[in-house]
N, C-alpha and C. Protein backbone atom coordinates (compact mmCIF):
# COMPACT_ATOMS: atom_id res chain seq x y z
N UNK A 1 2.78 8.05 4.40
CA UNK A 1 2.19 8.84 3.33
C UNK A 1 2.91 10.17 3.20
N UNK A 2 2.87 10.22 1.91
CA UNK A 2 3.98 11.90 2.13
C UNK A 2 2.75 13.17 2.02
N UNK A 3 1.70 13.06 2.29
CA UNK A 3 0.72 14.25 2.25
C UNK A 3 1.00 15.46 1.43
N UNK A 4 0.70 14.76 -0.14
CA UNK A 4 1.15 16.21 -1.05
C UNK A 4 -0.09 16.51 -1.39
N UNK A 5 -0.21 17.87 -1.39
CA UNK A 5 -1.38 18.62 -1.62
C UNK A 5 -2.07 18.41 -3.39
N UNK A 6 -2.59 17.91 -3.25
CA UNK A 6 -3.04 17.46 -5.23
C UNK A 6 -4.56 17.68 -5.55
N UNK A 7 -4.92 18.71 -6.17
CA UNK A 7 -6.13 19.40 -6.03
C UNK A 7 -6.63 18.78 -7.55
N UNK A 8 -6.10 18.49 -8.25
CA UNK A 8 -6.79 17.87 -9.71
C UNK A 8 -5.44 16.67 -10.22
N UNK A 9 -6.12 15.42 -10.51
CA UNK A 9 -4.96 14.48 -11.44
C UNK A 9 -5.90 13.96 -12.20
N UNK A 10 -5.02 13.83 -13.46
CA UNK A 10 -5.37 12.61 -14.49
C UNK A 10 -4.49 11.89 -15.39
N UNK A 11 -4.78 10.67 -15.33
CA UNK A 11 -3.69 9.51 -15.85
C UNK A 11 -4.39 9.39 -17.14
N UNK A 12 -3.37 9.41 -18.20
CA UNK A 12 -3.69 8.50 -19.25
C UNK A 12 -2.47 7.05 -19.40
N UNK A 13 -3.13 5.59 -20.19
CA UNK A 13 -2.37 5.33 -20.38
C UNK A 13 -2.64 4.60 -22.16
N UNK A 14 -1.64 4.36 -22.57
CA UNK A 14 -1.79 3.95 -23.69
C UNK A 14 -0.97 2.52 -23.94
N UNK A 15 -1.75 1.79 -24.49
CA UNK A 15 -0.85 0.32 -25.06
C UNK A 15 -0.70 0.29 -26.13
N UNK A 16 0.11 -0.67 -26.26
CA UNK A 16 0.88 -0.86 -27.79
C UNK A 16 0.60 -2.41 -28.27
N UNK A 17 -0.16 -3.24 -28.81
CA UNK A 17 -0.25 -4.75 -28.49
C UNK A 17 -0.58 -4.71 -30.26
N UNK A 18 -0.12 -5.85 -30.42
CA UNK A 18 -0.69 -6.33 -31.87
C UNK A 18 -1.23 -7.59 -31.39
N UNK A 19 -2.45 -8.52 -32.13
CA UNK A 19 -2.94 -9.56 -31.91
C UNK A 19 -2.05 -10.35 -33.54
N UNK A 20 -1.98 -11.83 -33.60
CA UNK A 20 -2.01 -12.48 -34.77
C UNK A 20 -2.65 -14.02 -34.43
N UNK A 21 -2.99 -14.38 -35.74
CA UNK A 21 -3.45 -16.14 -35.64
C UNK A 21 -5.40 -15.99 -35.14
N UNK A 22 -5.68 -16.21 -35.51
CA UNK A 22 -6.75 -16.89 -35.51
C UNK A 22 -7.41 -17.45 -34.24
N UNK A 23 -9.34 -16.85 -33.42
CA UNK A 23 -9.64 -17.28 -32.76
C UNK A 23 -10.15 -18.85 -33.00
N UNK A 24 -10.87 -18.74 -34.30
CA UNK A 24 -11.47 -19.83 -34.80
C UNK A 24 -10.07 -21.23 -35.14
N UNK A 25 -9.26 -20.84 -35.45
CA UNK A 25 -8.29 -22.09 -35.54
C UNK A 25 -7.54 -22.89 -34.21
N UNK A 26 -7.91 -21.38 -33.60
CA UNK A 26 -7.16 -21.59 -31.76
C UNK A 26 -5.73 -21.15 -32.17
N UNK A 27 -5.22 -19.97 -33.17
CA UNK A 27 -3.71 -19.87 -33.05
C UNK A 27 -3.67 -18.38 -32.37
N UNK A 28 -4.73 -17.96 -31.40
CA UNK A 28 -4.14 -16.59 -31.26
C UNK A 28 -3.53 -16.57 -30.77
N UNK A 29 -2.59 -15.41 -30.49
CA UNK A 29 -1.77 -14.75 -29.48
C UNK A 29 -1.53 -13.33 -29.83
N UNK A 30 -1.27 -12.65 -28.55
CA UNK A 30 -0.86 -11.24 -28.44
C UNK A 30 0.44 -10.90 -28.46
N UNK A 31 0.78 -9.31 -28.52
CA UNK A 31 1.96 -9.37 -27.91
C UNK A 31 1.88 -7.84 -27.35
N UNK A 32 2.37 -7.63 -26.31
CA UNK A 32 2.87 -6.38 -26.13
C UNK A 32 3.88 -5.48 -26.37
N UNK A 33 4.00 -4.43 -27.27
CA UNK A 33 5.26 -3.65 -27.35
C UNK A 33 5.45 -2.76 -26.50
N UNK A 34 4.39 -2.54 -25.41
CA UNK A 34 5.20 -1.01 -24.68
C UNK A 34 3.53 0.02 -24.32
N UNK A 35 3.81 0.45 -23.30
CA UNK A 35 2.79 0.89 -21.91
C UNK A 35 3.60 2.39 -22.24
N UNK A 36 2.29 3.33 -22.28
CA UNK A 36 3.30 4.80 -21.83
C UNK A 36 1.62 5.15 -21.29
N UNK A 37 2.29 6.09 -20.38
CA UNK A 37 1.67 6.82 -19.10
C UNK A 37 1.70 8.20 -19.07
N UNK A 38 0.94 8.84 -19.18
CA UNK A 38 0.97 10.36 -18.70
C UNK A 38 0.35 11.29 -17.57
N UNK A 39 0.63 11.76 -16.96
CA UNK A 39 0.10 12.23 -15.65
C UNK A 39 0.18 13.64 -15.78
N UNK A 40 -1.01 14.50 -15.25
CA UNK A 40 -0.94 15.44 -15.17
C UNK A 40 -1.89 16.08 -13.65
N UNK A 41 -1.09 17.01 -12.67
CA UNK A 41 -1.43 16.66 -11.89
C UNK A 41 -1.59 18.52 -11.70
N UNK A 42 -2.41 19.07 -11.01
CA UNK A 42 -3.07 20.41 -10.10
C UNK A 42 -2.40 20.32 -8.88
N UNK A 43 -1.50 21.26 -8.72
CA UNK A 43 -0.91 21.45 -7.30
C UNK A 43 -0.36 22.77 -6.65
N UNK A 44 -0.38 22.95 -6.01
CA UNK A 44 0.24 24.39 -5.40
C UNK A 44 1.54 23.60 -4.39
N UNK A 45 1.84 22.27 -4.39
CA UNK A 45 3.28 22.14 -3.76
C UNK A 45 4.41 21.92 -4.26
N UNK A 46 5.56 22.02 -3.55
CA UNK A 46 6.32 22.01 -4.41
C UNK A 46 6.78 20.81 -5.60
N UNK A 47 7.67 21.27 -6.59
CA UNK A 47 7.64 19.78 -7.93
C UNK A 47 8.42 18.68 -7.12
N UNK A 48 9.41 19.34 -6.55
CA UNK A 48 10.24 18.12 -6.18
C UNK A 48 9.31 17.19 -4.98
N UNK A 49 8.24 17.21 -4.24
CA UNK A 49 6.89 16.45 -3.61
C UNK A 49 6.20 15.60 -4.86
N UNK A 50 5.80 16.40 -5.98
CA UNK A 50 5.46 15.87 -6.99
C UNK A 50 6.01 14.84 -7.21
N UNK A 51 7.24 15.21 -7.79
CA UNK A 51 8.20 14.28 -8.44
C UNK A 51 7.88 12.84 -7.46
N UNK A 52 7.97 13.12 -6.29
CA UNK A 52 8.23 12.22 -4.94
C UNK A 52 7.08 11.39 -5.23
N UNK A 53 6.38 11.56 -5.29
CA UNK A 53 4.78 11.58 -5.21
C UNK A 53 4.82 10.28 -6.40
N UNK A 54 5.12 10.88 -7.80
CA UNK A 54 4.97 10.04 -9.06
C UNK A 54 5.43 9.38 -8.55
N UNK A 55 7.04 9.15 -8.33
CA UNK A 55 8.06 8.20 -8.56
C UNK A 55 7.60 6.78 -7.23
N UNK A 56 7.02 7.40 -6.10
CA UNK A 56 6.18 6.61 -5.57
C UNK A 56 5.30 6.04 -5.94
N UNK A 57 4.25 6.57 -6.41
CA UNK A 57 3.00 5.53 -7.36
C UNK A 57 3.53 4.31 -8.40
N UNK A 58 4.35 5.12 -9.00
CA UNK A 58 5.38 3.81 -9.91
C UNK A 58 6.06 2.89 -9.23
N UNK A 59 6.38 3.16 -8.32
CA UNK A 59 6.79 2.27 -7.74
C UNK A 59 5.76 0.65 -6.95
N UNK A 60 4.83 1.53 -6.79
CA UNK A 60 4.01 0.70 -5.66
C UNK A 60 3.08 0.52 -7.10
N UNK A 61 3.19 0.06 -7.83
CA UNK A 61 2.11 0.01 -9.34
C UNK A 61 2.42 -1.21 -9.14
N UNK A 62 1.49 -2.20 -8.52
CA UNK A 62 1.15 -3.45 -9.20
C UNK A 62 1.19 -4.21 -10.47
N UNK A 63 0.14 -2.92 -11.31
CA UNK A 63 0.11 -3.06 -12.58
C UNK A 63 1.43 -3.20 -13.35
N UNK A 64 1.99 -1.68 -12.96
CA UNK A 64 3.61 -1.75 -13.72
C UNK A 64 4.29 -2.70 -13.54
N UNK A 65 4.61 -3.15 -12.05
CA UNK A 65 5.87 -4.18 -12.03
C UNK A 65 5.57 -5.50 -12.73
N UNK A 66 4.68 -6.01 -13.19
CA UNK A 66 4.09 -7.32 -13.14
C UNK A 66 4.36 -6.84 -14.94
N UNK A 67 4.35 -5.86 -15.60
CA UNK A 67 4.90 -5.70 -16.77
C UNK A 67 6.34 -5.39 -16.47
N UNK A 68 6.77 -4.59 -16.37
CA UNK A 68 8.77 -4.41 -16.28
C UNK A 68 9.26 -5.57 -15.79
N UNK A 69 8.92 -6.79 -15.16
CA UNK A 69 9.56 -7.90 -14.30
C UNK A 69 8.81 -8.61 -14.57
N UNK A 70 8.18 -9.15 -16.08
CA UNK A 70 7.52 -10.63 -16.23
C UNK A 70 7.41 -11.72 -14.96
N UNK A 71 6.08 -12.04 -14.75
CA UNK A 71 6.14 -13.14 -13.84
C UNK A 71 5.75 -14.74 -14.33
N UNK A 72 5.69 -15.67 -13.89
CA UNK A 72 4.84 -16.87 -14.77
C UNK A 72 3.36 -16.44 -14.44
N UNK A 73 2.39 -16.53 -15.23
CA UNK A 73 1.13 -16.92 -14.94
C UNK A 73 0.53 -18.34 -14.95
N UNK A 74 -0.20 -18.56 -13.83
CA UNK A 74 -0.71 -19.81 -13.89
C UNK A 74 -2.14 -19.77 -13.91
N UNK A 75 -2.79 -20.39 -15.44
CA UNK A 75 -4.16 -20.31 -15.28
C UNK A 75 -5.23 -21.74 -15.02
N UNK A 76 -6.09 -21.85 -14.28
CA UNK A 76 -7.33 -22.61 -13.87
C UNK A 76 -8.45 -22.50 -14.09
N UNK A 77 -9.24 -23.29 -14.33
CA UNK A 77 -10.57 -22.98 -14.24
C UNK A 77 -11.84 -24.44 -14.07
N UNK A 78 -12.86 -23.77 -13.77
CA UNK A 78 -13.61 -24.73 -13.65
C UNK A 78 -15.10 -24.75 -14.44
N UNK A 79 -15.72 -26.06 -14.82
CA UNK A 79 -16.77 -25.59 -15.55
C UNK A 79 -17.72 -26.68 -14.63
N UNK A 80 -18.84 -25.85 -14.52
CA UNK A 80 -19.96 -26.22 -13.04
C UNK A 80 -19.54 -26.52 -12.21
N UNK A 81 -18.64 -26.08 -11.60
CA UNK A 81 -18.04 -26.40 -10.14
C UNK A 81 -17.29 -27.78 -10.05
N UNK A 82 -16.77 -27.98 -11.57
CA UNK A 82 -15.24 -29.32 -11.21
C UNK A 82 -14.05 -28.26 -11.76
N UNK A 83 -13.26 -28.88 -12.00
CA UNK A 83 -12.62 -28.72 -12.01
C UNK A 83 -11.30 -29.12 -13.51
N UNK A 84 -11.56 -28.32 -14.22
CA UNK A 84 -10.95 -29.12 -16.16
C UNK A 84 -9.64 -28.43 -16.15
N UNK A 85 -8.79 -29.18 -17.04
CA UNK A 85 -7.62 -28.86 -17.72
C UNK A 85 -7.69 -28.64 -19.17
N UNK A 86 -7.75 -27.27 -18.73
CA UNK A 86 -8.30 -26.88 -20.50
C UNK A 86 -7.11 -27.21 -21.83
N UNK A 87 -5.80 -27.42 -20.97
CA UNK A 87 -4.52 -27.63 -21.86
C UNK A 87 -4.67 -29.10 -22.38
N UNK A 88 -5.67 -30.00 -22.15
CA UNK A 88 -5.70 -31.22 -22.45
C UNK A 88 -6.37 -31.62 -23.80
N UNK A 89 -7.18 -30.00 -24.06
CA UNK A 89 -8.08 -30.01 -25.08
C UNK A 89 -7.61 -29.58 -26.38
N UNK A 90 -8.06 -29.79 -27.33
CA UNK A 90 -7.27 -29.26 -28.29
C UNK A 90 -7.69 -27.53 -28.35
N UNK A 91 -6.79 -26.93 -29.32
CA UNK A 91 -7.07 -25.07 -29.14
C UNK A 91 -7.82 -24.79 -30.01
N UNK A 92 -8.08 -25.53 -30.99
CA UNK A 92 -9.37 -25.39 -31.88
C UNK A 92 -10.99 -25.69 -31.14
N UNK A 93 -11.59 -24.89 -31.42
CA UNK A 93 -13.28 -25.50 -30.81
C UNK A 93 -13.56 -26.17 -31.83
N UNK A 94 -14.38 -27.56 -31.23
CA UNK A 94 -14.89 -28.38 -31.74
C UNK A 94 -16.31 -27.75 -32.57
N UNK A 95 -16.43 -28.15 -33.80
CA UNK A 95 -18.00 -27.81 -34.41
C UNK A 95 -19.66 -28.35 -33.40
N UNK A 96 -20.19 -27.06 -33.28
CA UNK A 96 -21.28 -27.69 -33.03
C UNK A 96 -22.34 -29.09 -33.50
């Protein structure tokens, strides 16, 4: 831990996503254009700790890397405790 003295922080972040297509037809999809971050942080140590400090959190950001370095996602699920392949179904819901 680099023990920097940080007496007040706050993160904002902001996304950029457009949606298109239709829930009711089953054509949605998203997309992402772009994540920005702002930090503002209360300190009496020095910037270059700061700096240290950010460039560490970014680094160890879960969140971030899994956006900058696309991974596959693999999704599952189950309905009452079996086990369905929802890709088998069509993407439209069926009418009541």
């Amino acid at each position: 831990m680099l023990k920097v003295n940080v007496t007040k922080a706050r993160c904002q972040v902001k996304a950029h996503w457009t949606s298109q297509g239709s829930v009711f037809a089953g054509t949605i999809s998203s997309t992402c254009h772009g994540i920005e971050t702002h930090v503002e942080i209360e300190s009496d140590d020095d910037v270059a700790r700061i700096a240290a400090l950010l460039r560490n959190a970014e680094g160890g950001c879960y969140a971030q890397s899994a956006i900058q370095s696309p991974v596959p996602v693999v999704g599952s699920a189950t309905l009452n405790g079996e086990a369905i392949d929802y890709e088998d179904y069509p993407r439209r819901a069926p009418r009541r």
